[in-house]
PDB file of N, CA and C in Angstrom:
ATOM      1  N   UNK A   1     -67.096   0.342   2.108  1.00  0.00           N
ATOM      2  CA  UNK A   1     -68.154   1.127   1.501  1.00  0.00           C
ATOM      3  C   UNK A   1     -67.535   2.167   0.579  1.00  0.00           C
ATOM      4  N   UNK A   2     -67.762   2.529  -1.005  1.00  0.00           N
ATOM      5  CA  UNK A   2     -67.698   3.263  -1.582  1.00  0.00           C
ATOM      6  C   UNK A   2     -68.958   4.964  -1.428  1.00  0.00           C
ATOM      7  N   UNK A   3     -68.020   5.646  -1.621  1.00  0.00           N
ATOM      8  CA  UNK A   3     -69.012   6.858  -1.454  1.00  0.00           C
ATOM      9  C   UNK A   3     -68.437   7.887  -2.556  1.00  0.00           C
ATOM     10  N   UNK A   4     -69.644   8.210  -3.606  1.00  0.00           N
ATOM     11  CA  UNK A   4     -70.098   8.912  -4.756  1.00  0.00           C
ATOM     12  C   UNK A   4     -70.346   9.735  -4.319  1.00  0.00           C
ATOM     13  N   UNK A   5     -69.772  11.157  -5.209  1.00  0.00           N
ATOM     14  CA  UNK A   5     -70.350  12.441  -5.294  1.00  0.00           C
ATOM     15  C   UNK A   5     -70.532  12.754  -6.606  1.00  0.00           C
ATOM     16  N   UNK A   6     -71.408  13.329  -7.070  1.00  0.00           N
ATOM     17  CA  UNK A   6     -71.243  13.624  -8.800  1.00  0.00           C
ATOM     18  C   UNK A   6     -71.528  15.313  -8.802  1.00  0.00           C
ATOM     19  N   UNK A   7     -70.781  16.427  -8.830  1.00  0.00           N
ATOM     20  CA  UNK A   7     -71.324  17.939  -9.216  1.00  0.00           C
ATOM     21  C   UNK A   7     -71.778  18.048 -10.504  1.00  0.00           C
ATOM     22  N   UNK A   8     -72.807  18.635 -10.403  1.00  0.00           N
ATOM     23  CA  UNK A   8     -73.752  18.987 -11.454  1.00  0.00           C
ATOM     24  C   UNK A   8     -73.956  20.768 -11.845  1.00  0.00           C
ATOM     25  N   UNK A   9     -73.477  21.211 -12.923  1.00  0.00           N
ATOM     26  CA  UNK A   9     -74.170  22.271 -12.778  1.00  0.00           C
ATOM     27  C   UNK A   9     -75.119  22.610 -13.952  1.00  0.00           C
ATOM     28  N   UNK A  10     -76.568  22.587 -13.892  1.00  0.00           N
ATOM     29  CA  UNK A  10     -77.315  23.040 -14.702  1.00  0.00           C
ATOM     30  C   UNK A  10     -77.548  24.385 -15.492  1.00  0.00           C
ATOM     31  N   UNK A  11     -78.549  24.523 -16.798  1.00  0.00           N
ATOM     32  CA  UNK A  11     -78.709  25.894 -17.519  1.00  0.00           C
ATOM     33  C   UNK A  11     -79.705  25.904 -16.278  1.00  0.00           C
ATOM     34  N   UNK A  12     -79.551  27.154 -16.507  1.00  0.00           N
ATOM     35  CA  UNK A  12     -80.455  27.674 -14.667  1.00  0.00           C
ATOM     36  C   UNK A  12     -82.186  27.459 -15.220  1.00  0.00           C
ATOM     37  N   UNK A  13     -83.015  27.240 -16.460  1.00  0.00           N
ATOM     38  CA  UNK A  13     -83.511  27.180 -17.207  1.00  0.00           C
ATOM     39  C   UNK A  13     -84.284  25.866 -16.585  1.00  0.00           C
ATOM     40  N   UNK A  14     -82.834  24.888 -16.593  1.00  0.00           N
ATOM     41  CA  UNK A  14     -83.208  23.315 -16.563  1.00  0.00           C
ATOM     42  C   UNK A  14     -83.801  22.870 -15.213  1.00  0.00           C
ATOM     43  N   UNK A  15     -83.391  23.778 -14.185  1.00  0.00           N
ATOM     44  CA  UNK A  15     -83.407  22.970 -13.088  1.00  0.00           C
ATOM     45  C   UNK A  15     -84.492  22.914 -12.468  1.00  0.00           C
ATOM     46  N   UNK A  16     -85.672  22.943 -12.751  1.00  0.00           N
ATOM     47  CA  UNK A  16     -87.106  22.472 -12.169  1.00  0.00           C
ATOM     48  C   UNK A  16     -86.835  20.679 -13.045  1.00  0.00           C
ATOM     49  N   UNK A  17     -86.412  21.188 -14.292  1.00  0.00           N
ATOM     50  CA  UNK A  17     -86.769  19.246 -15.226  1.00  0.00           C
ATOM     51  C   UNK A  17     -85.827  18.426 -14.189  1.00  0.00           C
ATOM     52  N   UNK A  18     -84.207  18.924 -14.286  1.00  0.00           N
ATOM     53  CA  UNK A  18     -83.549  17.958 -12.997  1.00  0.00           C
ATOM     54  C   UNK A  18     -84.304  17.775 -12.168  1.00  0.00           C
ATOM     55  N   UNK A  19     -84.752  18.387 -11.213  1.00  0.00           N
ATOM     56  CA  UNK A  19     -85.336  18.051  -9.807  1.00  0.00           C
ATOM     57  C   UNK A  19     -86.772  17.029 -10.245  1.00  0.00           C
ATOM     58  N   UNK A  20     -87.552  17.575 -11.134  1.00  0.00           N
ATOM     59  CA  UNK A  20     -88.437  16.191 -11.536  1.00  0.00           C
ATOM     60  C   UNK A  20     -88.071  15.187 -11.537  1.00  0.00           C
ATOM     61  N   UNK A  21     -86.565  14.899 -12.477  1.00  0.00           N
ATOM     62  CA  UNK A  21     -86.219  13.859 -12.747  1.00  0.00           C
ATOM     63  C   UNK A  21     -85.887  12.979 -11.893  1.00  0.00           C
ATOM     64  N   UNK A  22     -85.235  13.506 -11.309  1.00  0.00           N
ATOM     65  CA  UNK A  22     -84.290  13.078  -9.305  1.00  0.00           C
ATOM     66  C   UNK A  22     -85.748  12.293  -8.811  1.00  0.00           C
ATOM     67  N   UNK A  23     -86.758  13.194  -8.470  1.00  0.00           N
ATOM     68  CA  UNK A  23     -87.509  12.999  -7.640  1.00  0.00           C
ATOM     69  C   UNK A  23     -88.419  11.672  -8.038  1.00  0.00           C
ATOM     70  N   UNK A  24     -88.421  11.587  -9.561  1.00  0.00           N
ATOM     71  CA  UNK A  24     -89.049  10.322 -10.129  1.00  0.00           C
ATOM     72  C   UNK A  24     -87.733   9.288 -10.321  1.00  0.00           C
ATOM     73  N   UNK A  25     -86.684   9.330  -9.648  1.00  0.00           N
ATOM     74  CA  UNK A  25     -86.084   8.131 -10.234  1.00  0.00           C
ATOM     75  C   UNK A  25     -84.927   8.185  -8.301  1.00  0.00           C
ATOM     76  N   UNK A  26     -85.520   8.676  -7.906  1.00  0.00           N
ATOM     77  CA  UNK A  26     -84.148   8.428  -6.779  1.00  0.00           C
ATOM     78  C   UNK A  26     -84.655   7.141  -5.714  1.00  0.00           C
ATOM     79  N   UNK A  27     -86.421   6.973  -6.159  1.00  0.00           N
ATOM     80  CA  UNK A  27     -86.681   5.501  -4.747  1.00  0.00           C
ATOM     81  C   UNK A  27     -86.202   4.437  -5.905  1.00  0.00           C
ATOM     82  N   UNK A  28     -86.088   4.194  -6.732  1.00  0.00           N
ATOM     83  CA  UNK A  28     -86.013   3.470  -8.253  1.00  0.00           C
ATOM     84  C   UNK A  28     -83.992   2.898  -8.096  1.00  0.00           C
ATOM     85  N   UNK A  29     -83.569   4.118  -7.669  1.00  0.00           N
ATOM     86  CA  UNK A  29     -81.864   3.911  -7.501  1.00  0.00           C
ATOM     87  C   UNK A  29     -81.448   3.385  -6.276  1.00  0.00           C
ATOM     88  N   UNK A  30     -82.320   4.204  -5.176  1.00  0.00           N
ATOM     89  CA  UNK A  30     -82.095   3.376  -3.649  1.00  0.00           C
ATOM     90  C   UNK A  30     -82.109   2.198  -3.772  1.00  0.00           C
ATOM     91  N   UNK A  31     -83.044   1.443  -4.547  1.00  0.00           N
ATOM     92  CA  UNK A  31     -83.494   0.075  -4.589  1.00  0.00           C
ATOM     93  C   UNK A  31     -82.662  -0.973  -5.355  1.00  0.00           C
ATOM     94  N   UNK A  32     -81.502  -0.500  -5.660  1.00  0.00           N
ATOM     95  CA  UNK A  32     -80.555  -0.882  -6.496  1.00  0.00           C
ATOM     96  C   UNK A  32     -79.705  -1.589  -5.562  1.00  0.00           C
ATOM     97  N   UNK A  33     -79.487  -2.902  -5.945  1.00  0.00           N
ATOM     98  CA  UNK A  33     -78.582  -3.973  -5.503  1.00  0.00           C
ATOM     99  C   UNK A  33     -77.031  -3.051  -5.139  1.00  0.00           C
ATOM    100  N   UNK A  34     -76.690  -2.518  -3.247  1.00  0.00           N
ATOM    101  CA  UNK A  34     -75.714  -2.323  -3.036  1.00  0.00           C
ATOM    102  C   UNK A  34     -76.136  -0.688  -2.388  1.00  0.00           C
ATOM    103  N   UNK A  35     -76.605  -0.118  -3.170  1.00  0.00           N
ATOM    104  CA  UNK A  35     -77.086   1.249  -2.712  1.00  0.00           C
ATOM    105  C   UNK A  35     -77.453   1.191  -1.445  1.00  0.00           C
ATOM    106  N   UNK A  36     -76.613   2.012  -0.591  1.00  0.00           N
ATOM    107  CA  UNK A  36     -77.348   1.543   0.801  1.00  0.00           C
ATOM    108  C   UNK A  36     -77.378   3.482   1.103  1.00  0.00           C
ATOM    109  N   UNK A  37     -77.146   4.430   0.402  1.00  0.00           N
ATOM    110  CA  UNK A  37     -77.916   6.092   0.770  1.00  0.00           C
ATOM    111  C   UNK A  37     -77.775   6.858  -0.523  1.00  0.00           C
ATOM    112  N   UNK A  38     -78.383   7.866  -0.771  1.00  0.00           N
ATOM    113  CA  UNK A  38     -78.957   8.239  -1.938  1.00  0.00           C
ATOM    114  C   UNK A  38     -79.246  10.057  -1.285  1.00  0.00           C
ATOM    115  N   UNK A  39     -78.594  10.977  -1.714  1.00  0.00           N
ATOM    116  CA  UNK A  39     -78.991  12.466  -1.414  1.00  0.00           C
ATOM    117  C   UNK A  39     -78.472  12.949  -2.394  1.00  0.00           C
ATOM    118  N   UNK A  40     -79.762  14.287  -2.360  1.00  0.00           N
ATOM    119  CA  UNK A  40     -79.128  15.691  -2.964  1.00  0.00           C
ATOM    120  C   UNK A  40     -78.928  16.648  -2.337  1.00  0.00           C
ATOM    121  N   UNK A  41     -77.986  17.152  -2.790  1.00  0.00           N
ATOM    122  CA  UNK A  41     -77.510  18.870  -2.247  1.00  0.00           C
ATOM    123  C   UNK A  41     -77.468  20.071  -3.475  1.00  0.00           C
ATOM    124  N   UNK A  42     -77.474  21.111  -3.126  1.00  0.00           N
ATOM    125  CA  UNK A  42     -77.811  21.971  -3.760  1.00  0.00           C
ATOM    126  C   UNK A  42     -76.801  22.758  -3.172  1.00  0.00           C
ATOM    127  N   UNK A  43     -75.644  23.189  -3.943  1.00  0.00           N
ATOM    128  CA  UNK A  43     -74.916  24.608  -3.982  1.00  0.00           C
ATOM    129  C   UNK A  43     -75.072  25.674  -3.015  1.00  0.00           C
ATOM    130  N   UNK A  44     -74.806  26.303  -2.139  1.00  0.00           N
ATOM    131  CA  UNK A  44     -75.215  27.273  -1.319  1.00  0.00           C
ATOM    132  C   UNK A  44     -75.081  28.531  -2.638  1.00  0.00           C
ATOM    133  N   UNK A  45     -74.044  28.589  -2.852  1.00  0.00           N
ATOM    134  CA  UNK A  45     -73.255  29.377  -3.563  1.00  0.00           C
ATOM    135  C   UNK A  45     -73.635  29.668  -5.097  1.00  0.00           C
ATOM    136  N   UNK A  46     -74.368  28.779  -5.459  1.00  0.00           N
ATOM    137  CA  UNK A  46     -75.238  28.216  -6.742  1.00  0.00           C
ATOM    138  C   UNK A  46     -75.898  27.391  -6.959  1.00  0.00           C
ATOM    139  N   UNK A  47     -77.091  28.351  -6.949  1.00  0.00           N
ATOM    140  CA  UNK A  47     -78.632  27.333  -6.670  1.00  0.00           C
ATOM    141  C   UNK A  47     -78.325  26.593  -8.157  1.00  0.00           C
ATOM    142  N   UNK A  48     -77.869  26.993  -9.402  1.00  0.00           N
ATOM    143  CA  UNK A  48     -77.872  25.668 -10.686  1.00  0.00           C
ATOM    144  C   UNK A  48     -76.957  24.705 -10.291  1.00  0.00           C
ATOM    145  N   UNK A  49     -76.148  24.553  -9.476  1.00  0.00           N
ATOM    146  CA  UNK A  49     -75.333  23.797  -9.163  1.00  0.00           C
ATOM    147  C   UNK A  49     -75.480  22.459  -7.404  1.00  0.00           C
ATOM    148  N   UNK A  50     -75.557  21.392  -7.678  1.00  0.00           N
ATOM    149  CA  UNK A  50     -76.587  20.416  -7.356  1.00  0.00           C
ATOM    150  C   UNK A  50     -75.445  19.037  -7.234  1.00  0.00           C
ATOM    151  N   UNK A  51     -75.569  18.184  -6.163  1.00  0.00           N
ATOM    152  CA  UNK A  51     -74.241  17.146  -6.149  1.00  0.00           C
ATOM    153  C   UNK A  51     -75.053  15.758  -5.687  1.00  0.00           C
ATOM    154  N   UNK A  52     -75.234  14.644  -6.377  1.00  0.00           N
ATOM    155  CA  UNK A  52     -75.324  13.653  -5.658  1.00  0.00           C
ATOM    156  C   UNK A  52     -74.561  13.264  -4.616  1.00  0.00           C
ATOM    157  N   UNK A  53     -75.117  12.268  -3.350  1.00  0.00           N
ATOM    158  CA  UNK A  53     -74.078  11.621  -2.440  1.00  0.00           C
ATOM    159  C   UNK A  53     -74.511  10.850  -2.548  1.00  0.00           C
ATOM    160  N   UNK A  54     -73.899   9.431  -2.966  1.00  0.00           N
ATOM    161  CA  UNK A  54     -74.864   8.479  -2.674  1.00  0.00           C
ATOM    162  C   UNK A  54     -73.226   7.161  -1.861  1.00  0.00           C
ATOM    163  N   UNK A  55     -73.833   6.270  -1.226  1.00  0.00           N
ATOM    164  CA  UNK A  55     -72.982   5.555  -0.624  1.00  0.00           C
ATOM    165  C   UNK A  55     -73.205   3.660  -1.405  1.00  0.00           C
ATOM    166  N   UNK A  56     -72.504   2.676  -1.728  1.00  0.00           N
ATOM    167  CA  UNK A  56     -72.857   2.152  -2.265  1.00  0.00           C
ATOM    168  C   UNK A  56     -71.630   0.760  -1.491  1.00  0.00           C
ATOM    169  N   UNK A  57     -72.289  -0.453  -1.659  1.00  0.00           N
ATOM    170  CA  UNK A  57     -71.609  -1.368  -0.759  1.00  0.00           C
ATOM    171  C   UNK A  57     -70.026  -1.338  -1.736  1.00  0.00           C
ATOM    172  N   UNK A  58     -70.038  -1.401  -2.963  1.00  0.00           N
ATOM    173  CA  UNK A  58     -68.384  -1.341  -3.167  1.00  0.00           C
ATOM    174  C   UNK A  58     -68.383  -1.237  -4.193  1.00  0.00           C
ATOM    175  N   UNK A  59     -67.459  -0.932  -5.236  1.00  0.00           N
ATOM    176  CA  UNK A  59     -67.045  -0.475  -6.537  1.00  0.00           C
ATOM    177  C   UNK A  59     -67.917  -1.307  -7.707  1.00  0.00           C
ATOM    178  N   UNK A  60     -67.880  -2.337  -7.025  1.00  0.00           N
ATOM    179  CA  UNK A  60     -69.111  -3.737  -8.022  1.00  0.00           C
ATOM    180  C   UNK A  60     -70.363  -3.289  -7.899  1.00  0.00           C
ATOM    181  N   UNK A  61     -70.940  -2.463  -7.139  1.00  0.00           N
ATOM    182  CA  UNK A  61     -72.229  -2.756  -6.980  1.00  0.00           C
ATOM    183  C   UNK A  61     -72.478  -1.277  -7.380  1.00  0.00           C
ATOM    184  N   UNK A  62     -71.509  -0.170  -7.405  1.00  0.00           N
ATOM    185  CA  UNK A  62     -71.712   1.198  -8.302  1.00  0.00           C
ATOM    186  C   UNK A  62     -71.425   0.646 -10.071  1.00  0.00           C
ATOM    187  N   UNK A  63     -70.472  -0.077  -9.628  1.00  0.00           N
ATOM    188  CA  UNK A  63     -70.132  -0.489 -11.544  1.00  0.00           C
ATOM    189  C   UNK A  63     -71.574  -1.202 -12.083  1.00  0.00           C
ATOM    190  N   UNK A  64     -72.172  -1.886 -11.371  1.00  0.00           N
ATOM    191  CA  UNK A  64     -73.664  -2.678 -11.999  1.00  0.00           C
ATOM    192  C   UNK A  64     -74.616  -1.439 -12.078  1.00  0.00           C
ATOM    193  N   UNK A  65     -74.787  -0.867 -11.214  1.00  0.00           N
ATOM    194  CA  UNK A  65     -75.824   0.326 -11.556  1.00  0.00           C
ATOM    195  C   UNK A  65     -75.702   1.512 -12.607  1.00  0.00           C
ATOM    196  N   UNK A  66     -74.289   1.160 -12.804  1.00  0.00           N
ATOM    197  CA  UNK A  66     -74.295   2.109 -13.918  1.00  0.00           C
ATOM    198  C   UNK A  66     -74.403   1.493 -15.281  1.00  0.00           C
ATOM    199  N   UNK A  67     -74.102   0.085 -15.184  1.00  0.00           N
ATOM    200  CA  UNK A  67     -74.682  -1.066 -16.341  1.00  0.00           C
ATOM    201  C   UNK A  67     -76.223  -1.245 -16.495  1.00  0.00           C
ATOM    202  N   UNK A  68     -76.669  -0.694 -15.457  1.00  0.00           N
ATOM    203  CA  UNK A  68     -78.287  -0.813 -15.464  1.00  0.00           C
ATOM    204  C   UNK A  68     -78.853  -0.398 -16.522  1.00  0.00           C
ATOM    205  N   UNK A  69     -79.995  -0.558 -16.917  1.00  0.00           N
ATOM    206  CA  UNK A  69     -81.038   0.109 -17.795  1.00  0.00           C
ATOM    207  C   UNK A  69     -81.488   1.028 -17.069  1.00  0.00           C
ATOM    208  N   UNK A  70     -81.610   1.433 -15.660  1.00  0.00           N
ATOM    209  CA  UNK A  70     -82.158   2.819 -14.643  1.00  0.00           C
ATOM    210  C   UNK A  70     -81.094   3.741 -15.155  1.00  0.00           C
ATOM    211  N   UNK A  71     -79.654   3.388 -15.360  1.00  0.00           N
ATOM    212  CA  UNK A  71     -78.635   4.611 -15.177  1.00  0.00           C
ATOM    213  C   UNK A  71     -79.041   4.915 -16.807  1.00  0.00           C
ATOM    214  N   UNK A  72     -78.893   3.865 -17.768  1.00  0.00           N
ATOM    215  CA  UNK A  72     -79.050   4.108 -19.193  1.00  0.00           C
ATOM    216  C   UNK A  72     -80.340   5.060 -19.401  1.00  0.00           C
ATOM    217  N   UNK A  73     -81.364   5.094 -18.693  1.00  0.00           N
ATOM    218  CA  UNK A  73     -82.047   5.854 -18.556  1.00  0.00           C
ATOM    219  C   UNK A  73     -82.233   7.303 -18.329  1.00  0.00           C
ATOM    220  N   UNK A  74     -81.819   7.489 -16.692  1.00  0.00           N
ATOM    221  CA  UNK A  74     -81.533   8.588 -15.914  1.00  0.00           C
ATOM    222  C   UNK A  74     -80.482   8.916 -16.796  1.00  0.00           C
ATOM    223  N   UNK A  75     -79.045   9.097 -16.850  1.00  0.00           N
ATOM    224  CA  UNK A  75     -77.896  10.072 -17.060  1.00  0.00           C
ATOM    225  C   UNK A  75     -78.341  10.614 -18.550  1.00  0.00           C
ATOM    226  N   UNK A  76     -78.805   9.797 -19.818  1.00  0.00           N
ATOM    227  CA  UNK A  76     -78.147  10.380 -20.822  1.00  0.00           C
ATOM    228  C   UNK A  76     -79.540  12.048 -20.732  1.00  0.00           C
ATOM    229  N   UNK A  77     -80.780  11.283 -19.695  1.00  0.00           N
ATOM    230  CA  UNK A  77     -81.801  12.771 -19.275  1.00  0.00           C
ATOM    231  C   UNK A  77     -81.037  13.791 -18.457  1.00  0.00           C
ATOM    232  N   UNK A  78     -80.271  12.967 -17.751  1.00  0.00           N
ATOM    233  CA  UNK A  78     -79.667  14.304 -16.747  1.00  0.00           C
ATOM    234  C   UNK A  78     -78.638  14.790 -17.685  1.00  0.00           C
ATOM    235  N   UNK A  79     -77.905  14.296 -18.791  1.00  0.00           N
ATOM    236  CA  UNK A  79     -76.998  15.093 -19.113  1.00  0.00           C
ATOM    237  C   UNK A  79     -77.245  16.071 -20.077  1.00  0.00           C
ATOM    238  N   UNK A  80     -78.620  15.904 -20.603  1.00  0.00           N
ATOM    239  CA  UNK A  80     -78.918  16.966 -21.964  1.00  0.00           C
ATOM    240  C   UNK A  80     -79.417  18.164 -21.405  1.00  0.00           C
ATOM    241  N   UNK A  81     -79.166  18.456 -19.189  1.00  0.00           N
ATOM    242  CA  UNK A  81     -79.454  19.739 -18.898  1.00  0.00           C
ATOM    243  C   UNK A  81     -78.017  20.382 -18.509  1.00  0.00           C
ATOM    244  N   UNK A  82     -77.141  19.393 -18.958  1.00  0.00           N
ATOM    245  CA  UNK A  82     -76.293  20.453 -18.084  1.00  0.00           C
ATOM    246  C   UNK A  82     -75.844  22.097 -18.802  1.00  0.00           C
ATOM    247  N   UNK A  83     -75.108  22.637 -17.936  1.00  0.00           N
ATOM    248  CA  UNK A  83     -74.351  23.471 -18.191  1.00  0.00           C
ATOM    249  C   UNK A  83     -73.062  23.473 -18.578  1.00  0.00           C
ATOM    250  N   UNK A  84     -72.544  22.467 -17.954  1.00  0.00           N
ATOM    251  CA  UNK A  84     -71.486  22.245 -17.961  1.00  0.00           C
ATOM    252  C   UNK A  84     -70.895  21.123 -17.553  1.00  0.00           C
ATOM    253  N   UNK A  85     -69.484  20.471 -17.649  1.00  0.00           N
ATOM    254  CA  UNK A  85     -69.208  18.879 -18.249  1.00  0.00           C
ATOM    255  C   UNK A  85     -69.384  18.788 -16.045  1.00  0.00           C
ATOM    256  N   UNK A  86     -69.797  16.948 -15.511  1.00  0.00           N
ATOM    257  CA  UNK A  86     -69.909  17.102 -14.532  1.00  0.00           C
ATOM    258  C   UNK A  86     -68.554  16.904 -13.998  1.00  0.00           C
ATOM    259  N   UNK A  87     -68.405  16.787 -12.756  1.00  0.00           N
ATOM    260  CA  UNK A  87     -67.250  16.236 -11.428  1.00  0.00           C
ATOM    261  C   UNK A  87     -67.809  15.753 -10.825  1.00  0.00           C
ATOM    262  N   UNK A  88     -67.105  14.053 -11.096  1.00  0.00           N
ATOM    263  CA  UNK A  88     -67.074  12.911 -10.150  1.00  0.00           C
ATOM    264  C   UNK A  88     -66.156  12.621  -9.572  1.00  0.00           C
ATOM    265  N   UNK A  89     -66.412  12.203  -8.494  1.00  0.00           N
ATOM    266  CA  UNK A  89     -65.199  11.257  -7.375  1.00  0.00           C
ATOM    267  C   UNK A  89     -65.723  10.255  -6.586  1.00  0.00           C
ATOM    268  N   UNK A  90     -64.778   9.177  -6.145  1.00  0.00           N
ATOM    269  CA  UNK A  90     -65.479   8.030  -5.085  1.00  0.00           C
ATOM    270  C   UNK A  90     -64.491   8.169  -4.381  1.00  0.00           C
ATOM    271  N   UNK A  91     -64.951   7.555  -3.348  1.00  0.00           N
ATOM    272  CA  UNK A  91     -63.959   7.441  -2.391  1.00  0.00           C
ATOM    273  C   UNK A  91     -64.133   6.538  -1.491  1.00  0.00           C
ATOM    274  N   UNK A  92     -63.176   5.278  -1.171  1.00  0.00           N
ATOM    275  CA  UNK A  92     -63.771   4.290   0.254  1.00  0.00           C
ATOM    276  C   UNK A  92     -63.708   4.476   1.674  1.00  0.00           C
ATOM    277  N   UNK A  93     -64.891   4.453   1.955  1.00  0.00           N
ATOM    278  CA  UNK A  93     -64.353   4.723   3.127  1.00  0.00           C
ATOM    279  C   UNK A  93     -64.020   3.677   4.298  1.00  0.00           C
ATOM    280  N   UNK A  94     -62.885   3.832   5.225  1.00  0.00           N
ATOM    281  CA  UNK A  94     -61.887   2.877   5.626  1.00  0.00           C
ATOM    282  C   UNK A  94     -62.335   2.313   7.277  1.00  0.00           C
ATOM    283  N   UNK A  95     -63.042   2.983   8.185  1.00  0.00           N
ATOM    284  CA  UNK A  95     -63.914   3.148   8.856  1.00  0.00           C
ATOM    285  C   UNK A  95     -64.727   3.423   9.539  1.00  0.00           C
TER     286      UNK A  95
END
């Protein structure tokens, strides 16, 4: 199993449109061939600052969703709020 985190930090401005956006597109991503969990977190430390987790059966099945027309969709909206450039990492986990 691969496991995604993406940090996000928004113009503090933006972040009601993020959370719309999330909220209209996250049953849409669950449903994605491989996606087997899907969360958000929110910053303790900074409410503009916001991290996907999502868990995904393996590097093929995150690499297709991001070939999707959902991701072509979602990111280039999520990226015209940021604040600042994001931080990604995966990581497998072993068991």
């Amino acid at each position: 199993m691969l496991i995604r985190i993406v940090r996000m930090t928004f113009v503090a401005e933006q972040v009601p449109a993020f959370l719309e956006l999330f909220r209209q597109s996250e049953h849409r991503i669950r449903q994605q061939p491989g996606c087997r969990h899907l969360e958000l977190w929110q910053d303790a430390d900074n409410p503009a600052t916001y991290c996907t987790h999502s868990h995904w059966d393996d590097a093929a099945a995150l690499d297709a969703y991001r070939k999707s027309a959902l991701f072509g969709e979602v990111w280039p909206a999520t990226k015209r709020l940021f604040a600042a450039p994001p931080v990604a990492f995966s990581v497998t986990q072993v068991l």
